[in-house]
Protein backbone atom coordinates (compact mmCIF):
# COMPACT_ATOMS: atom_id res chain seq x y z
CA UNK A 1 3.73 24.92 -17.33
CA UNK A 2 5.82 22.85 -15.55
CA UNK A 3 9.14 23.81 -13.53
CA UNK A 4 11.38 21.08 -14.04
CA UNK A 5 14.71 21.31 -16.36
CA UNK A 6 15.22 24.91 -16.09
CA UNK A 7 16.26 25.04 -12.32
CA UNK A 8 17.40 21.51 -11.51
CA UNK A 9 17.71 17.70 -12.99
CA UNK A 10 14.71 15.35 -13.73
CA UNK A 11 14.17 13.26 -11.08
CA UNK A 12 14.80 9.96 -12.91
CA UNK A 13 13.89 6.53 -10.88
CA UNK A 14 14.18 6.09 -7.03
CA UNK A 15 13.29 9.47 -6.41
CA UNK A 16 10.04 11.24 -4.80
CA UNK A 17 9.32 14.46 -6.48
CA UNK A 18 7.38 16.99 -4.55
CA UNK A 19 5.30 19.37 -6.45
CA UNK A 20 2.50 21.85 -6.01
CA UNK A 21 -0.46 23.27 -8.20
CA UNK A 22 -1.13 26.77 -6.41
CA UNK A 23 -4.18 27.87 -8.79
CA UNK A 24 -5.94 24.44 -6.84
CA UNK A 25 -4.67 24.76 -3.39
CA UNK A 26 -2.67 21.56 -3.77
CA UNK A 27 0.71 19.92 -3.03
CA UNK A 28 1.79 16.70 -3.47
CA UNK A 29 4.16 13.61 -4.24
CA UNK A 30 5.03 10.96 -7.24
CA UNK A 31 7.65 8.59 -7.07
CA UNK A 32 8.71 6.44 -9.50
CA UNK A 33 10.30 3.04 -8.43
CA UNK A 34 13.02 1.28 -10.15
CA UNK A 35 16.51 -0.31 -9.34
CA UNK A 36 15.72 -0.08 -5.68
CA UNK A 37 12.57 -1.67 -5.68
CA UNK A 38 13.60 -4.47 -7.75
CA UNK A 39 16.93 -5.01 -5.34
CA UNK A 40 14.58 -5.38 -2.53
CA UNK A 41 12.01 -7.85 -3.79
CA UNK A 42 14.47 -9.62 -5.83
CA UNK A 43 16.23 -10.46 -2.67
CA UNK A 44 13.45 -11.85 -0.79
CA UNK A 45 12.65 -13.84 -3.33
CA UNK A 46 8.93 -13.71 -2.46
CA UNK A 47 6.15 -15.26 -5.14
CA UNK A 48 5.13 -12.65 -7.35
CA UNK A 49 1.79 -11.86 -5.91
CA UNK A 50 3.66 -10.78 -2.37
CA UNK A 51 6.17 -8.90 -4.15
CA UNK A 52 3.35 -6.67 -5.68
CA UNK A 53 1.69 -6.30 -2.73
CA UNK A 54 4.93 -5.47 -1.29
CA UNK A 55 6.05 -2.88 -4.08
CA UNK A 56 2.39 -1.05 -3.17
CA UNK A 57 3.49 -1.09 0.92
CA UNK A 58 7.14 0.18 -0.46
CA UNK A 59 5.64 3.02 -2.77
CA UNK A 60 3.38 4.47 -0.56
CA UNK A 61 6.38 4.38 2.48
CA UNK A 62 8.43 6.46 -0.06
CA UNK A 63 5.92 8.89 -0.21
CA UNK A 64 5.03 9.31 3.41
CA UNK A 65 8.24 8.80 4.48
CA UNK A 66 9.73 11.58 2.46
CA UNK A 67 7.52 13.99 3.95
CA UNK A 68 9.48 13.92 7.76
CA UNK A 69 11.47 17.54 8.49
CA UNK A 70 13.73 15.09 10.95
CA UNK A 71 16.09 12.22 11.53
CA UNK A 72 13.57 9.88 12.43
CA UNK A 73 11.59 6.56 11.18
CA UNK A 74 8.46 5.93 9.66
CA UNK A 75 6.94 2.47 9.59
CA UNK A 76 3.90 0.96 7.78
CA UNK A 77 2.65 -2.16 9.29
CA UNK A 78 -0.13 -4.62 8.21
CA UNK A 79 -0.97 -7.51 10.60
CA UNK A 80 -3.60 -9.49 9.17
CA UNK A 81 -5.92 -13.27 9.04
CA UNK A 82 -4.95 -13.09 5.14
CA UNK A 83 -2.16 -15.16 3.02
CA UNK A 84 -0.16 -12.81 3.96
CA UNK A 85 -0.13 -12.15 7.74
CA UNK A 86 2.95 -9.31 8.53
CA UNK A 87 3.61 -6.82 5.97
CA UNK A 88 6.60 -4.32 6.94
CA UNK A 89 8.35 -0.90 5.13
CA UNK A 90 10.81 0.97 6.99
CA UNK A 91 11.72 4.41 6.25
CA UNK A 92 14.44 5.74 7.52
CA UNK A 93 15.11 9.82 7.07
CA UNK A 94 15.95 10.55 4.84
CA UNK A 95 16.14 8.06 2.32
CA UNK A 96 16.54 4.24 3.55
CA UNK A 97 13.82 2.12 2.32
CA UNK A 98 13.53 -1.63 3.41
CA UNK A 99 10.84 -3.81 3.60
CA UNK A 100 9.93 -7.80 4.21
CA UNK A 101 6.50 -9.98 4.73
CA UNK A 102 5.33 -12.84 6.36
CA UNK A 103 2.60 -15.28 4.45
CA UNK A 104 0.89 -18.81 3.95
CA UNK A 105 2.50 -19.29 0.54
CA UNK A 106 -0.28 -22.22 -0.38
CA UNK A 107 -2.77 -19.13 0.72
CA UNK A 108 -1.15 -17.20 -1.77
CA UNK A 109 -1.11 -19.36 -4.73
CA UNK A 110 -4.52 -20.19 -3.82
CA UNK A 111 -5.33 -16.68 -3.71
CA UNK A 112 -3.57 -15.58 -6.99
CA UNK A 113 -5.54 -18.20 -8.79
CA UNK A 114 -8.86 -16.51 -8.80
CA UNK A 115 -10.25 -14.91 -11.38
CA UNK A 116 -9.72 -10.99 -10.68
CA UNK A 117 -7.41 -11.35 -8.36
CA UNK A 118 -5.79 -7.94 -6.60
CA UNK A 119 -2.73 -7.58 -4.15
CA UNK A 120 -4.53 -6.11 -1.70
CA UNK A 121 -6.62 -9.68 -1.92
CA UNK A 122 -3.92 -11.07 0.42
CA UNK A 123 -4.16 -8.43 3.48
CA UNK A 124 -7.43 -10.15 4.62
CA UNK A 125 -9.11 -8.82 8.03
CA UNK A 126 -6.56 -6.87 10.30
CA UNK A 127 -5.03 -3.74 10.55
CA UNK A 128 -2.51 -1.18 9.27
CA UNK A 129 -0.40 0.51 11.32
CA UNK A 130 1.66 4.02 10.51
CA UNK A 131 4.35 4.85 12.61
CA UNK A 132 6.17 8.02 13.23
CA UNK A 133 9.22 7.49 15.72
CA UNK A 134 11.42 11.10 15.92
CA UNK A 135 13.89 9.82 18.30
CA UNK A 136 14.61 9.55 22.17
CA UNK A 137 13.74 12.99 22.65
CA UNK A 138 10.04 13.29 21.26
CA UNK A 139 6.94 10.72 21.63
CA UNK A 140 6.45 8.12 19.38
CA UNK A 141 2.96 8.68 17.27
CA UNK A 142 0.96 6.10 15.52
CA UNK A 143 -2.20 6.38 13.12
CA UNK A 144 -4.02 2.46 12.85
CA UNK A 145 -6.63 1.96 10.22
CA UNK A 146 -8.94 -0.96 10.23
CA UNK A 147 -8.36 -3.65 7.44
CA UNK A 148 -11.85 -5.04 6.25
CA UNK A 149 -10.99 -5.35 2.41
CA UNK A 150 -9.12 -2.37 2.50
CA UNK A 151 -6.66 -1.56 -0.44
CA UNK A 152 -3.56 0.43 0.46
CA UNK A 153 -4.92 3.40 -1.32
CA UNK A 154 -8.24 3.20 0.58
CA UNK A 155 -6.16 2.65 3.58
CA UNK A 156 -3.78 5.98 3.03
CA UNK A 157 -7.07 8.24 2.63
CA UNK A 158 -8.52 7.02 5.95
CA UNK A 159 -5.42 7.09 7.88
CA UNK A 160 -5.14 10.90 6.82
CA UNK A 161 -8.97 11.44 6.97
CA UNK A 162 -8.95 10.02 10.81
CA UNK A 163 -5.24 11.73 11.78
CA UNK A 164 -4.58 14.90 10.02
CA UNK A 165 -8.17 15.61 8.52
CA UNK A 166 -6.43 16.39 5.29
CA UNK A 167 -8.46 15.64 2.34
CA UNK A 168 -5.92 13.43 0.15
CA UNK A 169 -5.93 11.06 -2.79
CA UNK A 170 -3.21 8.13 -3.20
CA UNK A 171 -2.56 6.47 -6.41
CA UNK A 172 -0.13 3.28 -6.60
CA UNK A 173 0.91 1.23 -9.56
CA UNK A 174 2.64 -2.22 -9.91
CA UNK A 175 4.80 -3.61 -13.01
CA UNK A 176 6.85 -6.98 -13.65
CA UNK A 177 8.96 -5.80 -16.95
CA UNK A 178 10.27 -8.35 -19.55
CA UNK A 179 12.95 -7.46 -21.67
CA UNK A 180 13.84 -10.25 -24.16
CA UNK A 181 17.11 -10.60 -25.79
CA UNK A 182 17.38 -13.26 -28.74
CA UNK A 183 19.34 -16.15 -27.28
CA UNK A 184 19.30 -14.51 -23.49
CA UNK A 185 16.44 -15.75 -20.61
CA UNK A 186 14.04 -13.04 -20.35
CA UNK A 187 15.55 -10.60 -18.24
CA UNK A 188 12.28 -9.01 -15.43
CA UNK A 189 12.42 -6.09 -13.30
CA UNK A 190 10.50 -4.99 -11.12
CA UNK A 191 8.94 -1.29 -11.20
CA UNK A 192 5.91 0.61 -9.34
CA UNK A 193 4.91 4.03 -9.05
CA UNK A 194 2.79 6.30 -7.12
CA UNK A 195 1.08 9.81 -6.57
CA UNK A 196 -0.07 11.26 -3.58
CA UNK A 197 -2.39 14.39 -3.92
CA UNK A 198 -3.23 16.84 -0.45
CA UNK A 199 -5.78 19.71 -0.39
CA UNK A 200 -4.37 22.38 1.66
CA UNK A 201 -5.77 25.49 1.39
CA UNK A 202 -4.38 28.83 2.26
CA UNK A 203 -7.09 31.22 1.26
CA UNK A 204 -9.76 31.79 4.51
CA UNK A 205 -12.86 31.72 2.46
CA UNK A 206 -11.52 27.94 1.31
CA UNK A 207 -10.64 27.15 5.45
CA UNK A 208 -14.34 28.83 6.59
CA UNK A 209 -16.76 26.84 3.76
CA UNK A 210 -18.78 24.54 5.82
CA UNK A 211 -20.40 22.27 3.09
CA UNK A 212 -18.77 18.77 3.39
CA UNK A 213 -19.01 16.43 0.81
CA UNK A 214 -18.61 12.55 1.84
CA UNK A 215 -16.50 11.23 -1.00
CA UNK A 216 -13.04 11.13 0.72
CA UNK A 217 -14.47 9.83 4.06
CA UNK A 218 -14.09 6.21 4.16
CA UNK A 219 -17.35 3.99 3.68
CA UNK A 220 -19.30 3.85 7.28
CA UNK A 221 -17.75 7.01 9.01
CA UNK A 222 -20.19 10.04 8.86
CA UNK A 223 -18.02 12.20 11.49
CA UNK A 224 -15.52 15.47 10.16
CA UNK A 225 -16.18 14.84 6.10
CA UNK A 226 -14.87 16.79 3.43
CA UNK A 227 -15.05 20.13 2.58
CA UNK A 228 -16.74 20.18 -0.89
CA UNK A 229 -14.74 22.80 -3.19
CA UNK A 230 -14.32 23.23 -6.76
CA UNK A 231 -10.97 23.28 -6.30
CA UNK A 232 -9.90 19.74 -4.90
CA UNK A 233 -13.14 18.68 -6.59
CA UNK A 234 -10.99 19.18 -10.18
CA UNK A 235 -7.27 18.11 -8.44
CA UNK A 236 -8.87 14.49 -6.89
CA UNK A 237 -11.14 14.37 -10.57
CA UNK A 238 -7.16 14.51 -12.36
CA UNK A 239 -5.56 12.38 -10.03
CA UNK A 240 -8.60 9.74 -10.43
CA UNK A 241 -7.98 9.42 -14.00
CA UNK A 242 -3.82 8.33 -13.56
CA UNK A 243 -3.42 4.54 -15.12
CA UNK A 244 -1.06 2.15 -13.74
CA UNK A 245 0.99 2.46 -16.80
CA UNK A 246 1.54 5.94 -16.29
CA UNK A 247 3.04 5.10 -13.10
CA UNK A 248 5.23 2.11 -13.82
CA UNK A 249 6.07 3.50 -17.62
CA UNK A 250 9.78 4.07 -18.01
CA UNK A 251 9.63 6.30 -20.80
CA UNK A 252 7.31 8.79 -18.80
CA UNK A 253 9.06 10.58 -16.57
CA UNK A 254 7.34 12.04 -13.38
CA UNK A 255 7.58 15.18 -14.73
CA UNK A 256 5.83 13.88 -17.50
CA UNK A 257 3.25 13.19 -15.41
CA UNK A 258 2.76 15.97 -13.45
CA UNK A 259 2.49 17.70 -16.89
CA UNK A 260 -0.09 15.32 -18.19
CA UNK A 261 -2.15 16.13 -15.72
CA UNK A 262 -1.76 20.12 -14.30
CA UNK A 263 -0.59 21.68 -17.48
CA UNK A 264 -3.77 23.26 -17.41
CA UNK A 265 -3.57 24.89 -14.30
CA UNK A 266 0.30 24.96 -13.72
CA UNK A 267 2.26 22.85 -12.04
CA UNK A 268 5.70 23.50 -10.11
CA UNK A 269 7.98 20.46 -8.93
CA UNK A 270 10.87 21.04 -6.38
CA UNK A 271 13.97 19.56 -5.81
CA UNK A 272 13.46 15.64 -5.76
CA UNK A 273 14.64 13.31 -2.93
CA UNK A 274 16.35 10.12 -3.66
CA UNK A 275 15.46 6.75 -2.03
CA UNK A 276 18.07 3.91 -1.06
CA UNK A 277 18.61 0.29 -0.72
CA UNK A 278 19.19 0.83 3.30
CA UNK A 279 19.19 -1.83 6.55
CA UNK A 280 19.92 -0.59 9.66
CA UNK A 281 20.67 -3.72 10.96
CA UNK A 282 24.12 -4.09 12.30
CA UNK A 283 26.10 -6.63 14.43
CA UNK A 284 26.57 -3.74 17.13
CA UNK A 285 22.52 -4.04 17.25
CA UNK A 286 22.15 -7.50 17.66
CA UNK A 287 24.77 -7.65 20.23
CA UNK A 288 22.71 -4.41 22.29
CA UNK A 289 19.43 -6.93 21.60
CA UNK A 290 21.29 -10.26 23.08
CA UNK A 291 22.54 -8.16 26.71
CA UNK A 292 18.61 -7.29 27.20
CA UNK A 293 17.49 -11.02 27.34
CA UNK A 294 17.07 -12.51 29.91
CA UNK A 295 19.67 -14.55 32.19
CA UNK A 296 17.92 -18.19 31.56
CA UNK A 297 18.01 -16.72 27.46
CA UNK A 298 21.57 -15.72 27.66
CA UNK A 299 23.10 -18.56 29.73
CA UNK A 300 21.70 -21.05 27.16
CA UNK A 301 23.44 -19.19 24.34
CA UNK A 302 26.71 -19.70 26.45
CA UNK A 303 26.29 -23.31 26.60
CA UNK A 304 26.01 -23.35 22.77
CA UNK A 305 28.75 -21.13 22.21
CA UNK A 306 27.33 -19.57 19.02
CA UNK A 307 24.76 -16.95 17.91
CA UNK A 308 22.90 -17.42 14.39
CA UNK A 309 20.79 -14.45 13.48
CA UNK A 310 19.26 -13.07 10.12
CA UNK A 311 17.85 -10.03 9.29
CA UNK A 312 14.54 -10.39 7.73
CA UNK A 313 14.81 -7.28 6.22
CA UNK A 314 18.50 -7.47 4.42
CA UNK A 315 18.88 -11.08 4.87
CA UNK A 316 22.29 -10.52 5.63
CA UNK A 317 23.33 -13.41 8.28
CA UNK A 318 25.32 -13.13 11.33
CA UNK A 319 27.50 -15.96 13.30
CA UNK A 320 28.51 -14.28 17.01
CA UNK A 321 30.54 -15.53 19.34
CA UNK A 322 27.89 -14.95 22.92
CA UNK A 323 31.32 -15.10 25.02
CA UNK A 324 32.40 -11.94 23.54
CA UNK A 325 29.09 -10.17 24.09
CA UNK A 326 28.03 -11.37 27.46
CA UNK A 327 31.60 -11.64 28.60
């Protein structure tokens, strides 16, 4: 059975729910997107093929990002030859989300024409990077994963595969909801939702077994695979069989789905963590960012006597007087 009700309150929307299935050797992470999501693409604006590509980057930041024991920042970053050439989420511990892209928007709709079309279609050749920044006091560390093709969920298993040799499935899912009221425009929202599955076993037997299995390497590496067990064999099997509208449904919670799936087996969820709306960007920043220019840089914004900046991120927009900051 599931642990959810009795000791705390469902986890609702904007909120990553750890859990763990003991009997497998498993612990993991769903998070179901809502108000938060949609506030972010919604102001951006973006065509709808970015924002789903976007809502994937945002998803699977929420879920990484929630794993960090510190004050610190975790980054995704795609840099790519495809429509879309920058992709950006920013997670700040423990719970600011914010995100923005860079793209060809002809590419796009050229892109989002073809028959089949995926998200992941606009990445193109590049790579991804992961970033894990704990502050002045500790180095910066940074996990890049080759982009040939590569979904987000492909790219998630390899970046674990190649930096933590944890054997881990990711699951992401993308919705545009229509709600139609009779004499109202059609009112859309945005939602997305994700799971995020890690075989860590404690048992020695499990650590020792030396038969490796390729499934969860990515295609072309034949280095550290891994370890074939019965265990995650079942636990990745579960997780392959979650449907996009499981993870964008509003009506099914993620407890829900945690149920739907390890019911079997048991499954216990802990205390969930809540994700915000949250730029960091502040007019104390930008005026730190304009004294580190250089002089030609800064005498030229004397001359004009005013600063225009905005944030990609928030798209809030700032007007600064350069007298008052470089005195």
């Amino acid at each position: 059975m599931t642990e959810t009700t009795q000791t705390r309150h469902p986890a609702g929307e904007d909120a990553v729910l750890p859990f763990a299935v003991e009997p497998l050797d498993v612990r993991g992470r769903t998070v179901k997107m809502g108000p938060v999501l949609d506030a972010i693409l919604n102001r951006h604006d973006y065509p709808e093929a970015v924002n789903r590509l976007l809502a994937e980057a945002i998803v699977l930041t929420a879920m990484l990002g929630s794993t960090l024991k510190f004050e610190g920042r975790l980054t995704l970053q795609a840099q790519t030859d495809g429509p879309v050439s920058v992709l950006v989420v920013d997670f700040q511990a423990p719970d600011g989300l914010r995100a923005t892209a860079q793209f060809d928007a002809d590419k796009v709709a050229q892109a989002a024409a073809k028959e089949g079309f995926k998200p992941d279609d606009l990445l193109g050749r590049g790579h991804l990077a992961f970033t894990i920044d704990q502050g002045s006091n500790t180095s910066r560390y940074q996990g890049i994963v080759v982009l040939e093709g590569t979904t987000l969920e492909e790219a998630a298993h390899e970046y674990f595969f190649k930096s933590e040799q944890i054997p881990t499935r990711v699951r992401l899912g993308v919705a545009q909801l229509v709600q139609r009221r009779e004499g109202n425009s059609p009112q859309k929202s945005w939602r997305a939702g994700g799971i995020m599955l890690q075989f860590l076993p404690k048992s020695e037997e499990r650590q020792r077994q030396a038969d490796l299995h390729p499934g969860d390497a990515p295609e072309g590496h034949d280095a550290q695979q891994v370890a074939e067990d019965d265990a995650w064999m079942e636990a990745k099997a579960l997780v392959d069989t979650v449907k996009d509208e499981e993870l964008t449904n509003t009506d099914l919670s993620a407890e829900g789905l945690l149920y739907r799936l390890f019911h079997e087996r048991g499954v216990k969820a802990f205390d969930p963590q809540m994700m915000q709306d949250r730029c960091t960007c502040s007019q104390e920043k930008i005026s730190a960012m304009l004294r580190q220019m250089p002089e030609p840089d800064q005498q030229e914004m004397l001359a004009e006597g005013v600063v225009e900046v905005n944030c990609d991120f928030c798209s809030k927009h700032y007007k600064l007087d350069p007298r008052k900051i470089l005195g």
